[in-house]
N, C-alpha and C. Protein backbone atom coordinates (compact mmCIF):
# COMPACT_ATOMS: atom_id res chain seq x y z
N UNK A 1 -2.32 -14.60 -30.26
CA UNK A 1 -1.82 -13.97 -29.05
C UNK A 1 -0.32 -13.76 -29.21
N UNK A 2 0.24 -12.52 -28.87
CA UNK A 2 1.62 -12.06 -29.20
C UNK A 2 2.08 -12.76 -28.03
N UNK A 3 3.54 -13.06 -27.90
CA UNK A 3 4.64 -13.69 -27.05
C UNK A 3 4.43 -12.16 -25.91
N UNK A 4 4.85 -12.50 -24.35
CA UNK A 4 4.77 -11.34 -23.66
C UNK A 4 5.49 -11.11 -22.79
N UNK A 5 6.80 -10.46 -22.80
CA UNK A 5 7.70 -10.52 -21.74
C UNK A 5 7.73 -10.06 -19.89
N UNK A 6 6.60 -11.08 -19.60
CA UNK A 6 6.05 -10.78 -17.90
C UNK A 6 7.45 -10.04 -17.13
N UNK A 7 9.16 -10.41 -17.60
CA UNK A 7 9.75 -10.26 -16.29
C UNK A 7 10.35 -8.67 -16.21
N UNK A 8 9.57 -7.83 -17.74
CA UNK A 8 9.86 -6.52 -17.32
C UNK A 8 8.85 -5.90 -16.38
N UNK A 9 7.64 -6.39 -16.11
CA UNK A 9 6.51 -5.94 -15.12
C UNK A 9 6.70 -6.75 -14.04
N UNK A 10 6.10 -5.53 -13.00
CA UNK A 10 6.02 -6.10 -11.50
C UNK A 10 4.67 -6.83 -11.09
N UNK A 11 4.94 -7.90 -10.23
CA UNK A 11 3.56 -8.34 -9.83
C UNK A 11 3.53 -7.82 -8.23
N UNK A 12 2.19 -7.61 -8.06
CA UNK A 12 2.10 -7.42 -6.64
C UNK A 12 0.91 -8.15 -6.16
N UNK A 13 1.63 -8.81 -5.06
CA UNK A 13 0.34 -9.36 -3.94
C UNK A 13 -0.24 -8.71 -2.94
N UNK A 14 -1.71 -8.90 -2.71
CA UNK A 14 -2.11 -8.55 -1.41
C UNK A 14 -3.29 -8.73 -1.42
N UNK A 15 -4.06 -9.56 -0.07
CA UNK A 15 -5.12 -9.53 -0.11
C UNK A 15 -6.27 -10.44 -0.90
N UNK A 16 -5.21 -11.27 -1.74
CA UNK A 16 -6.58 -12.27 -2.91
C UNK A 16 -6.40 -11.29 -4.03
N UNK A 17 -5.35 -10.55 -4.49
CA UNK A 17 -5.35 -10.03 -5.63
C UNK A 17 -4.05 -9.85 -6.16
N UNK A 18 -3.64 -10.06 -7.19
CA UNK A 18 -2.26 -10.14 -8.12
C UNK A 18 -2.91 -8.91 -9.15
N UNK A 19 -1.74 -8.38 -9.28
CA UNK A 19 -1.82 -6.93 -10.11
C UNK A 19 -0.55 -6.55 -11.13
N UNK A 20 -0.33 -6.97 -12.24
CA UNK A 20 0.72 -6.51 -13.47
C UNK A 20 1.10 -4.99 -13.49
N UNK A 21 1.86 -4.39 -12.85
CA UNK A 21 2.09 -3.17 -13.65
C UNK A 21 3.31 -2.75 -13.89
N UNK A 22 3.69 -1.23 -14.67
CA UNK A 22 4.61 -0.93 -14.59
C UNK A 22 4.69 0.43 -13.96
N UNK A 23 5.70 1.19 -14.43
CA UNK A 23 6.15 2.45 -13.30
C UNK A 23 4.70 3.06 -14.20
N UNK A 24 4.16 3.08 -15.16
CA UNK A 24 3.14 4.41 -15.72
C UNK A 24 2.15 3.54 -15.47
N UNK A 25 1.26 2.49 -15.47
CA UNK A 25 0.26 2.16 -15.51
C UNK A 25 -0.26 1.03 -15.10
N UNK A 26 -1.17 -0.14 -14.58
CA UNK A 26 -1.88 -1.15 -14.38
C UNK A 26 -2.06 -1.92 -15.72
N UNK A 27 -1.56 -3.20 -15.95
CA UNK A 27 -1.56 -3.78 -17.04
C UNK A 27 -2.89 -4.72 -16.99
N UNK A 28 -3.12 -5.52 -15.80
CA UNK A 28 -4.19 -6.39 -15.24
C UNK A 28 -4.04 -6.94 -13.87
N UNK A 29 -5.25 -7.18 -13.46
CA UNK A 29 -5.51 -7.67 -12.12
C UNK A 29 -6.56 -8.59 -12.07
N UNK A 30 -6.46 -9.26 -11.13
CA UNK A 30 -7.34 -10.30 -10.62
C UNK A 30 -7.88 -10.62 -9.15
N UNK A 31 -8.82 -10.36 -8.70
CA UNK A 31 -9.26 -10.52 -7.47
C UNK A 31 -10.01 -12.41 -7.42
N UNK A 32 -9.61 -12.76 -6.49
CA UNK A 32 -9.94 -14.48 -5.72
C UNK A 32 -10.21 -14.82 -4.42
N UNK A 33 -10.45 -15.28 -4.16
CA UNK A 33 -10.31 -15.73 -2.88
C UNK A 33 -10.46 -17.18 -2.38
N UNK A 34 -10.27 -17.53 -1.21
CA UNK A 34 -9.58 -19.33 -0.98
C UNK A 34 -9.75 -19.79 -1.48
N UNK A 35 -11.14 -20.31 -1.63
CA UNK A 35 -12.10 -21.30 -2.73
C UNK A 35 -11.65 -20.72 -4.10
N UNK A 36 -10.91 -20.44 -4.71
CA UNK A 36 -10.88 -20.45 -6.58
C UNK A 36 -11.95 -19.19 -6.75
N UNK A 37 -12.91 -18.27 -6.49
CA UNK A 37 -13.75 -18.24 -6.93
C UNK A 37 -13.00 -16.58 -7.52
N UNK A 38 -13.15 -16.36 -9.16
CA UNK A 38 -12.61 -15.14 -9.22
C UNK A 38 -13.56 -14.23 -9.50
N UNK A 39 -13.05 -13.20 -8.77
CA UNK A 39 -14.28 -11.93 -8.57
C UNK A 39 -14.55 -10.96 -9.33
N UNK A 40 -13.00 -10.68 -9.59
CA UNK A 40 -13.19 -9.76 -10.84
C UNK A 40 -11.89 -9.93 -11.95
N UNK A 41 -11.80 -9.74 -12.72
CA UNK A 41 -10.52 -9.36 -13.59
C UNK A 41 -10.32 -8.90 -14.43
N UNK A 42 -9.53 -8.15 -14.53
CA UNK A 42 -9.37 -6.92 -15.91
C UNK A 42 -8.32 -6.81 -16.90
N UNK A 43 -8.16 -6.14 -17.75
CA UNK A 43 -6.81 -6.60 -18.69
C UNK A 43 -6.99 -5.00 -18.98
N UNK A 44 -5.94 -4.28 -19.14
CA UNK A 44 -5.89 -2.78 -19.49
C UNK A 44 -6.21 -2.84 -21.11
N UNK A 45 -7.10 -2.33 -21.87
CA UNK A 45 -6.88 -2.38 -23.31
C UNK A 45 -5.84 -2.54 -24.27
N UNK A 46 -5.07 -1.45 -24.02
CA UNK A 46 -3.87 -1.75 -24.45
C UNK A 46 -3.31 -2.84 -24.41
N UNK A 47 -2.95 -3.54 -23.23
CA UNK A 47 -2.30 -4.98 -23.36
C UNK A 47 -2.75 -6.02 -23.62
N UNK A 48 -4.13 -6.05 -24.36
CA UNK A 48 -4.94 -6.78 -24.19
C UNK A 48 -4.22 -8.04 -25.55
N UNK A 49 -4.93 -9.36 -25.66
CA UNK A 49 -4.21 -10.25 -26.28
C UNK A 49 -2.53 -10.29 -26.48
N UNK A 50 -2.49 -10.52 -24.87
CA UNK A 50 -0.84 -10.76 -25.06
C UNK A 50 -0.48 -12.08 -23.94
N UNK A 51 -1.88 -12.60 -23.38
CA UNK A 51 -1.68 -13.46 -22.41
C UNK A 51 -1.58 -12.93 -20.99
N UNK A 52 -1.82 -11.93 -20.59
CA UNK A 52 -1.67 -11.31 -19.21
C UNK A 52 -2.95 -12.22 -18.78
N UNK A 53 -4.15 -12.13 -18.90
CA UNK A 53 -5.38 -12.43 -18.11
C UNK A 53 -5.17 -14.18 -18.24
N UNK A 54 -4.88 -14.79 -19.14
CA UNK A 54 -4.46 -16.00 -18.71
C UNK A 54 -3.43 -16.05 -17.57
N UNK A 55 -1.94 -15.78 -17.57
CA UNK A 55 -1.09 -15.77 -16.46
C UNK A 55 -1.43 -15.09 -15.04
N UNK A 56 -2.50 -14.58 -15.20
CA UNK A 56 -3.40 -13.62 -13.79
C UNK A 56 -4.36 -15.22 -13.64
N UNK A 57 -4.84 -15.80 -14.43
CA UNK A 57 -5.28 -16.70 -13.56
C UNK A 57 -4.75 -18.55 -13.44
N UNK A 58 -3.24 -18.21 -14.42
CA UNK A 58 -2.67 -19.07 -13.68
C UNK A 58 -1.81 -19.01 -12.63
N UNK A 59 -1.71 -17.77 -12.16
CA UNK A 59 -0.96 -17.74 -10.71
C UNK A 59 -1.89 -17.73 -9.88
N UNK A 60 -3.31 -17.49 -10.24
CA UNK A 60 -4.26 -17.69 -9.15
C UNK A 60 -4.68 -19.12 -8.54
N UNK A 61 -4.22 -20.02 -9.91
CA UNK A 61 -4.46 -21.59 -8.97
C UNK A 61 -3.28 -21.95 -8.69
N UNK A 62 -2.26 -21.40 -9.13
CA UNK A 62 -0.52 -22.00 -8.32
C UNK A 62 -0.94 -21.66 -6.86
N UNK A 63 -1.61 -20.32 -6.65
CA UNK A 63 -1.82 -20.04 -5.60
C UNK A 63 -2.73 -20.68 -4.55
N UNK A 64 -3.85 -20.42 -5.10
CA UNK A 64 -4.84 -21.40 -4.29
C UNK A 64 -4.77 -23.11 -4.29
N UNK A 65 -3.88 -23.92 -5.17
CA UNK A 65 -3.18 -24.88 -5.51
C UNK A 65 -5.32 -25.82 -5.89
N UNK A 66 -5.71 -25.50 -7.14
CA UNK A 66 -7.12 -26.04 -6.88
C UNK A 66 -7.70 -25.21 -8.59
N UNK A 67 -8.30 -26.14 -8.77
CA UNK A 67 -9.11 -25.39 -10.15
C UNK A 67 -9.56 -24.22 -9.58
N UNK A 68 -10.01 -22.97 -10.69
CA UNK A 68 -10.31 -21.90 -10.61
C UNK A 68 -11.95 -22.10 -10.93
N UNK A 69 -12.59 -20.97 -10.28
CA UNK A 69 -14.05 -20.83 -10.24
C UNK A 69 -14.29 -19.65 -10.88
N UNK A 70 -14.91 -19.44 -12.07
CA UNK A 70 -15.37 -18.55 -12.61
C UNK A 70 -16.80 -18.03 -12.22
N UNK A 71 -17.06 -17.01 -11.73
CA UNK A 71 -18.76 -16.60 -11.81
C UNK A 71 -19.24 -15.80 -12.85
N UNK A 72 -20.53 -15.74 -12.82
CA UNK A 72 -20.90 -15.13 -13.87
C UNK A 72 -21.38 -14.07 -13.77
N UNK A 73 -20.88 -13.35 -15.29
CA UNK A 73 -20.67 -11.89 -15.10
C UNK A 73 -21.91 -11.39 -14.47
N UNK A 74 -21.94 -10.21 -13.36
CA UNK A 74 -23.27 -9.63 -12.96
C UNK A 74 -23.35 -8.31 -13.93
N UNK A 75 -22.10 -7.85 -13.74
CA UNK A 75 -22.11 -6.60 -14.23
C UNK A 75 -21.26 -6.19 -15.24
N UNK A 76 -21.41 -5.67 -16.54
CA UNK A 76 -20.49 -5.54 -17.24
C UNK A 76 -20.44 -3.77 -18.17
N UNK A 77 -19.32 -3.13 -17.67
CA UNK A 77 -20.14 -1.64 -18.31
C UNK A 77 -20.48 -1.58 -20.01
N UNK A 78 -19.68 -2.44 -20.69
CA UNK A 78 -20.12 -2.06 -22.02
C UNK A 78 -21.60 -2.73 -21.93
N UNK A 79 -22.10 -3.26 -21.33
CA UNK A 79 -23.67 -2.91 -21.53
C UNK A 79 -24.54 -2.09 -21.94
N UNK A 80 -23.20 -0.91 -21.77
CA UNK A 80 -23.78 1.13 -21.45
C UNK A 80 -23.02 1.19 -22.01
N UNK A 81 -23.21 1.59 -23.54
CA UNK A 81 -22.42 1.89 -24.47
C UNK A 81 -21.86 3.69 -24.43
N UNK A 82 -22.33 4.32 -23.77
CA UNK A 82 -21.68 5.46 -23.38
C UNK A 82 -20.41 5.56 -22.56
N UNK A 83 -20.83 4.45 -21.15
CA UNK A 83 -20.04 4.02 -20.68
C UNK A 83 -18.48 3.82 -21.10
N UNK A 84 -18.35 2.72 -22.23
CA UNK A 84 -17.22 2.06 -22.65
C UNK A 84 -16.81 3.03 -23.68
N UNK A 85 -17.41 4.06 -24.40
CA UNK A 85 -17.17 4.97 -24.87
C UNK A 85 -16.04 6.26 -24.60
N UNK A 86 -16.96 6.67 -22.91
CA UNK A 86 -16.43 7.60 -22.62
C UNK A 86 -15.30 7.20 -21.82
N UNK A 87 -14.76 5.58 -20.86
CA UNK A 87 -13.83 5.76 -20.48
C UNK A 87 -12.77 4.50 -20.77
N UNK A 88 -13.34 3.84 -22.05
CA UNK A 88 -12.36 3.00 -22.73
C UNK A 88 -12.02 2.03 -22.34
N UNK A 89 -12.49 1.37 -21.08
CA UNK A 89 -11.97 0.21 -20.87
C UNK A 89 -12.91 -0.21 -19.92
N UNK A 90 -12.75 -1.79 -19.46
CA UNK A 90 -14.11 -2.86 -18.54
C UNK A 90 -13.68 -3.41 -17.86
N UNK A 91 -14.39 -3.68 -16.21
CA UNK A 91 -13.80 -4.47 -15.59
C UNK A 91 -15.24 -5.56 -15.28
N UNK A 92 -14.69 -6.59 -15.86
CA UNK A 92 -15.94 -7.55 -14.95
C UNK A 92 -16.52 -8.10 -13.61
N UNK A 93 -17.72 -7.83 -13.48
CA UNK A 93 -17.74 -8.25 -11.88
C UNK A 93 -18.47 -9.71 -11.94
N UNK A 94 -18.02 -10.71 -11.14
CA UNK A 94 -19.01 -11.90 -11.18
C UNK A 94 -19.84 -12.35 -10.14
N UNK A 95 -20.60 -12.28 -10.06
CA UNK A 95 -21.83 -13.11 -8.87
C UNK A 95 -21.15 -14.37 -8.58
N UNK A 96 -22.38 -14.66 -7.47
CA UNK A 96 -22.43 -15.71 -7.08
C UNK A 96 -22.63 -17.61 -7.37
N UNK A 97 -23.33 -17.41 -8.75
CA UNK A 97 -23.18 -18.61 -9.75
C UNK A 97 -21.78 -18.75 -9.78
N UNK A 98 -21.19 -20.34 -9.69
CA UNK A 98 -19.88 -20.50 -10.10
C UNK A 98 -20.18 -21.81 -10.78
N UNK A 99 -18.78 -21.47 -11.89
CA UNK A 99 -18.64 -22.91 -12.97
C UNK A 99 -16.82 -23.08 -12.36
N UNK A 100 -16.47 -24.52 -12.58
CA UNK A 100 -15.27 -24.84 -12.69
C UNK A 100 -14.70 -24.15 -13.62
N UNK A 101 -13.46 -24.04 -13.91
CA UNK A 101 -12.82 -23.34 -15.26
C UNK A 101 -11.51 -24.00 -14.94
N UNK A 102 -11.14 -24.86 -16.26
CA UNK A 102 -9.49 -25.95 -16.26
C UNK A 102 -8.88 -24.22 -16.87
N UNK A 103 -7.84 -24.40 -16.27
CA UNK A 103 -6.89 -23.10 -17.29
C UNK A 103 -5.56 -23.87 -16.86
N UNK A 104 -4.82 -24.02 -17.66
CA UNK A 104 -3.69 -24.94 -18.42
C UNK A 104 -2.30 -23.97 -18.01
């Protein structure tokens, strides 16, 4: 994982969701809510292995001050390999099953 300089991107709150971007694009986001439980989260391809989706869900338990709840994936488009084809990138959705998840 490359080193990643978070304090040139903006974070924005609202709603149970923290969002990385800059003036051209969405880097990653994370949707939660009270209970830890995260709903969805995405990492833009491009930025991908640089530590964004870790720091998306460690501000999600600074926030909720409580281990994070992972569910399991319901839906995932590269399932549909046309899908991930034609528009390059995935966002996961998770059900209602939840596991604890320690994130450091």
């Amino acid at each position: 994982m490359n080193s990643f300089d978070f304090s040139n991107y903006k974070l924005d709150e609202a709603d149970g969701v923290f969002t990385f971007k800059n003036e051209n694009t969405t880097l990653g986001f994370v949707r939660f809510n009270d209970q830890g439980e995260v709903e969805y989260i995405f990492v833009n391809p491009i930025f991908r292995k640089k530590g964004i989706a870790t720091k998306l869900l460690q501000l999600v338990k600074q926030k909720i001050g409580k281990e994070i709840i992972l569910q399991e994936p319901i839906s995932h488009p590269c399932q549909r390999k046309s899908f991930c084809t034609s528009h390059g990138s995935d966002i996961l959705i998770f059900a209602a099953k939840t596991r604890p998840v320690a994130v450091s």
